[in-house]
C-alpha atoms as a PDB file:
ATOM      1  CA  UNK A   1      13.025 -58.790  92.874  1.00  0.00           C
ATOM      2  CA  UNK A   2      13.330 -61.763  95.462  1.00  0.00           C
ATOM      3  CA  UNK A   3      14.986 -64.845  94.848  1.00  0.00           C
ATOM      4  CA  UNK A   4      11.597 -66.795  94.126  1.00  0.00           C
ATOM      5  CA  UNK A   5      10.649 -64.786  91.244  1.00  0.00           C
ATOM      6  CA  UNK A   6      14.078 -64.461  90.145  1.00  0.00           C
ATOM      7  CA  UNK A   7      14.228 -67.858  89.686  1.00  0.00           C
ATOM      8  CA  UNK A   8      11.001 -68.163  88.328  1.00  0.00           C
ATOM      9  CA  UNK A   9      11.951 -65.528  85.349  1.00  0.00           C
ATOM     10  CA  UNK A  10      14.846 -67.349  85.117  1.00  0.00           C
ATOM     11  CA  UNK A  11      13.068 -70.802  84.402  1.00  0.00           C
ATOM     12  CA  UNK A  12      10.196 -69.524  82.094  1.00  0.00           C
ATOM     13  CA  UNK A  13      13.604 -67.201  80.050  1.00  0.00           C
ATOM     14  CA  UNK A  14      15.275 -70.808  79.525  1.00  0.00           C
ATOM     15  CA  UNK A  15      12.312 -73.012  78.433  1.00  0.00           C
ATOM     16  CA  UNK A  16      11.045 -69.926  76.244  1.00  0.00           C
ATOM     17  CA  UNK A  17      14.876 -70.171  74.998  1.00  0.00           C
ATOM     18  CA  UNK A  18      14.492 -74.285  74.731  1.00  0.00           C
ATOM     19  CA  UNK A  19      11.124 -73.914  72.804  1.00  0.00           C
ATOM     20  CA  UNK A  20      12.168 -70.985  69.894  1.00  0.00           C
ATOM     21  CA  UNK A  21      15.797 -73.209  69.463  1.00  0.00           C
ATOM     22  CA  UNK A  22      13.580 -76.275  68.568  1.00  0.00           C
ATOM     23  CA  UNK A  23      11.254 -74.643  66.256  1.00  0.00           C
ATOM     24  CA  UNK A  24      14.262 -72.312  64.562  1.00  0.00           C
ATOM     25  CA  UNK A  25      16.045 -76.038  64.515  1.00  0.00           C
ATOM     26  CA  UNK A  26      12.496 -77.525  62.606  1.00  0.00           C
ATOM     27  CA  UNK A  27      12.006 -74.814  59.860  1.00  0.00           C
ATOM     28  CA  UNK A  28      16.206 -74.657  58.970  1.00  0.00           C
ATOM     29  CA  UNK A  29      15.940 -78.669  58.893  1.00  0.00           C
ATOM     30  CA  UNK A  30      12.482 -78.268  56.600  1.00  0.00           C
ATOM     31  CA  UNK A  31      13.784 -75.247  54.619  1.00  0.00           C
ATOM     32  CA  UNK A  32      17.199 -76.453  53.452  1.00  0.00           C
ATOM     33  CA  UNK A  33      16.391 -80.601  54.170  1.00  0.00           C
ATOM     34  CA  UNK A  34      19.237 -81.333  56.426  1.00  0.00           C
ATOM     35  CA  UNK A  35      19.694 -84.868  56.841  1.00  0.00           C
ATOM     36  CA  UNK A  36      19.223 -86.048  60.751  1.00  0.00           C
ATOM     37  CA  UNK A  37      23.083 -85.893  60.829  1.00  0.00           C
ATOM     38  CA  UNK A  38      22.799 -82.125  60.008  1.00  0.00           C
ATOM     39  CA  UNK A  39      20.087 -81.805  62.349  1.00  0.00           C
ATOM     40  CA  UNK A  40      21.601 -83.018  65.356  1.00  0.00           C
ATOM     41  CA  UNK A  41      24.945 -80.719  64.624  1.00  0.00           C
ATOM     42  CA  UNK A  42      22.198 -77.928  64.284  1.00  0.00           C
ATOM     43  CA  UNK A  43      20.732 -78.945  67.688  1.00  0.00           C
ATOM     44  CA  UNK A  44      24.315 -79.226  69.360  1.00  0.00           C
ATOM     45  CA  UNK A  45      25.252 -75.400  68.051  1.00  0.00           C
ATOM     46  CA  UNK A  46      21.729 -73.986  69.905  1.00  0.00           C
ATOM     47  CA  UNK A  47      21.843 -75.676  72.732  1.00  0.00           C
ATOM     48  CA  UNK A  48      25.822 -74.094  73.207  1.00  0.00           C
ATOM     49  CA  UNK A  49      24.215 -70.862  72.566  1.00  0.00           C
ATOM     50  CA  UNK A  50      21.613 -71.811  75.309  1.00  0.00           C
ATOM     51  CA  UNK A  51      23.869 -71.270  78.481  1.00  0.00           C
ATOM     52  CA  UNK A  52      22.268 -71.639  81.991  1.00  0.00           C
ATOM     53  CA  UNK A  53      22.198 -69.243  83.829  1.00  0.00           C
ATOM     54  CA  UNK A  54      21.843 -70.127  87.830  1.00  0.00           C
ATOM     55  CA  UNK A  55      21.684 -67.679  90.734  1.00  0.00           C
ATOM     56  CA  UNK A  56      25.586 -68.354  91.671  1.00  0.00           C
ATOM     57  CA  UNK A  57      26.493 -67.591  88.528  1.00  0.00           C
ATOM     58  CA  UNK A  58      24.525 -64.127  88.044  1.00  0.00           C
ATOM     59  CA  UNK A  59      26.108 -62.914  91.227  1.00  0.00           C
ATOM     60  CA  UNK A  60      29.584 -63.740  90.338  1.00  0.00           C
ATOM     61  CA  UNK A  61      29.188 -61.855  86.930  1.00  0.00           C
ATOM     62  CA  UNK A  62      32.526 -59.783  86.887  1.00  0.00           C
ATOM     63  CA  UNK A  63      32.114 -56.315  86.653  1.00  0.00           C
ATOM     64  CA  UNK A  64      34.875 -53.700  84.686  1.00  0.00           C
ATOM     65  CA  UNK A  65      37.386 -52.227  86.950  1.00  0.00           C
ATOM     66  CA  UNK A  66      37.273 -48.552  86.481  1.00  0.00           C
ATOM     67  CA  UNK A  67      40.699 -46.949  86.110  1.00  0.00           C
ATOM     68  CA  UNK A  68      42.273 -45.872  89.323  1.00  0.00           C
ATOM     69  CA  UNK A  69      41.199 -41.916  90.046  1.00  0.00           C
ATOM     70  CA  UNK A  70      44.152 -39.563  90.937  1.00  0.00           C
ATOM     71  CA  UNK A  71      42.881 -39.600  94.513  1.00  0.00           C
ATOM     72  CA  UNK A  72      42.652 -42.970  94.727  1.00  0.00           C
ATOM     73  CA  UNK A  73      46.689 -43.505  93.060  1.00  0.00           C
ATOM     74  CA  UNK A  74      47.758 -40.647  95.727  1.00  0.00           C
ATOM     75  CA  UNK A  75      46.343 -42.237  98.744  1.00  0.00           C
ATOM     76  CA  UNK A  76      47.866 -45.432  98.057  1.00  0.00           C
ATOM     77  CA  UNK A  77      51.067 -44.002  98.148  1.00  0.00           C
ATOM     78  CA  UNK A  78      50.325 -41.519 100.663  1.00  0.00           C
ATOM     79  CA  UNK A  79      49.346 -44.399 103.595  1.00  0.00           C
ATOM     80  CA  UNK A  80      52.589 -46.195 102.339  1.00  0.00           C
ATOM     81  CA  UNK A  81      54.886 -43.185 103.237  1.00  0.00           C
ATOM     82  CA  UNK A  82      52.649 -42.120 106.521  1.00  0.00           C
ATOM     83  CA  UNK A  83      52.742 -46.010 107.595  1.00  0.00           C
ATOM     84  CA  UNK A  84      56.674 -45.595 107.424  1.00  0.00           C
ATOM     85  CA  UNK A  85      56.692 -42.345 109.066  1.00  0.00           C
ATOM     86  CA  UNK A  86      53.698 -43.161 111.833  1.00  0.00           C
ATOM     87  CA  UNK A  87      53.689 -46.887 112.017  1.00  0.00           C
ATOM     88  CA  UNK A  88      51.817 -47.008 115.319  1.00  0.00           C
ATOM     89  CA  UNK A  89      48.626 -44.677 114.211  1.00  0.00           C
ATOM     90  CA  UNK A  90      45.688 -46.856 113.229  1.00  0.00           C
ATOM     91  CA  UNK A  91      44.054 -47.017 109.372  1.00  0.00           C
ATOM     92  CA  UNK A  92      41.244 -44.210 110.229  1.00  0.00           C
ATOM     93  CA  UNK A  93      43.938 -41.592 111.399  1.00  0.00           C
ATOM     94  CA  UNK A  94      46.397 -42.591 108.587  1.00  0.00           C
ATOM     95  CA  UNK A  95      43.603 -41.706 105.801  1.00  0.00           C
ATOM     96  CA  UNK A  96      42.837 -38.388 107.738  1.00  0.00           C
ATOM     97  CA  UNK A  97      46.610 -37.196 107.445  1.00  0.00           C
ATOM     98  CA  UNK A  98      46.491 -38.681 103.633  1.00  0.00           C
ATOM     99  CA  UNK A  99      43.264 -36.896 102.779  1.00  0.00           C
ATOM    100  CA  UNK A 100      44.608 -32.956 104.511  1.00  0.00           C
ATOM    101  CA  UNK A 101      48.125 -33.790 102.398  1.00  0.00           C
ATOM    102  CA  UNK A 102      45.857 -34.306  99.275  1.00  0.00           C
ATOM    103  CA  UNK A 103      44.085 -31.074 100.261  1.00  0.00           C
ATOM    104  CA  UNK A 104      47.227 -28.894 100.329  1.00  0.00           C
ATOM    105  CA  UNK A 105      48.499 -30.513  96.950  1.00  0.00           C
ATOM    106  CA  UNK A 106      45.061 -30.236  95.562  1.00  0.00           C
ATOM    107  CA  UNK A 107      45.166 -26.385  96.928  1.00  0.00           C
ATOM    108  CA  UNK A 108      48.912 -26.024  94.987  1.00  0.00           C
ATOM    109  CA  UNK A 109      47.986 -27.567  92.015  1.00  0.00           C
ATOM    110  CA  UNK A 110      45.132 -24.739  91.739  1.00  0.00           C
ATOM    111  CA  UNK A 111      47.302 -21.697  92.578  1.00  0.00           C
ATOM    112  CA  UNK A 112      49.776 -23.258  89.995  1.00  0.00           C
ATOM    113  CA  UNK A 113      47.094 -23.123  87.720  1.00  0.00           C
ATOM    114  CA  UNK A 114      45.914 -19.402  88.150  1.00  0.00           C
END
């Protein structure tokens, strides 16, 4: 979806949103006959319920962190010991060294298993 019709949906989502809060607003005020005080608490509740939504603010939704995998908790402290040991080799040949270390403890961890 481009940003046009994005934006589009997004406008026709918040006046469909507008239009049912008035009328829900009109048959609670007719049903139990809230005084205009009432009313205009009533409106004030929707229209916090109402939120806008722009295009900034659908991109900067924040997403769950997943959990750190066992690769991923190994590797950080993998590149911190290599770093120490190697501080001259650059970030591509530190992960390769980190990655053949997780193989061989990956390939003891399965013969301990057996």
């Amino acid at each position: 979806m481009n940003t046009s019709s994005y934006t589009k949906l997004i406008k026709s989502f918040q006046k469909f949103t507008d239009d049912y809060h008035k009328e829900l607003v009109d048959k609670i005020t007719e049903t139990l006959a809230l005084s205009q005080e009432d009313k205009t608490k009533l409106e004030g509740m929707f229209s916090q319920l109402n939120v806008k939504v722009d295009m900034a603010g659908a991109k900067n939704v924040q997403k769950k962190k997943r959990e750190p995998t066992a690769y991923n908790l190994f590797m950080k402290d993998m590149i911190k010991q290599l770093r120490e040991k190697h501080p001259t080799i650059d970030k591509t040949e530190l992960m390769k060294l980190g990655a053949q270390e997780w193989q061989k403890q990956k390939a003891k961890t399965a013969a301990a298993k057996k």
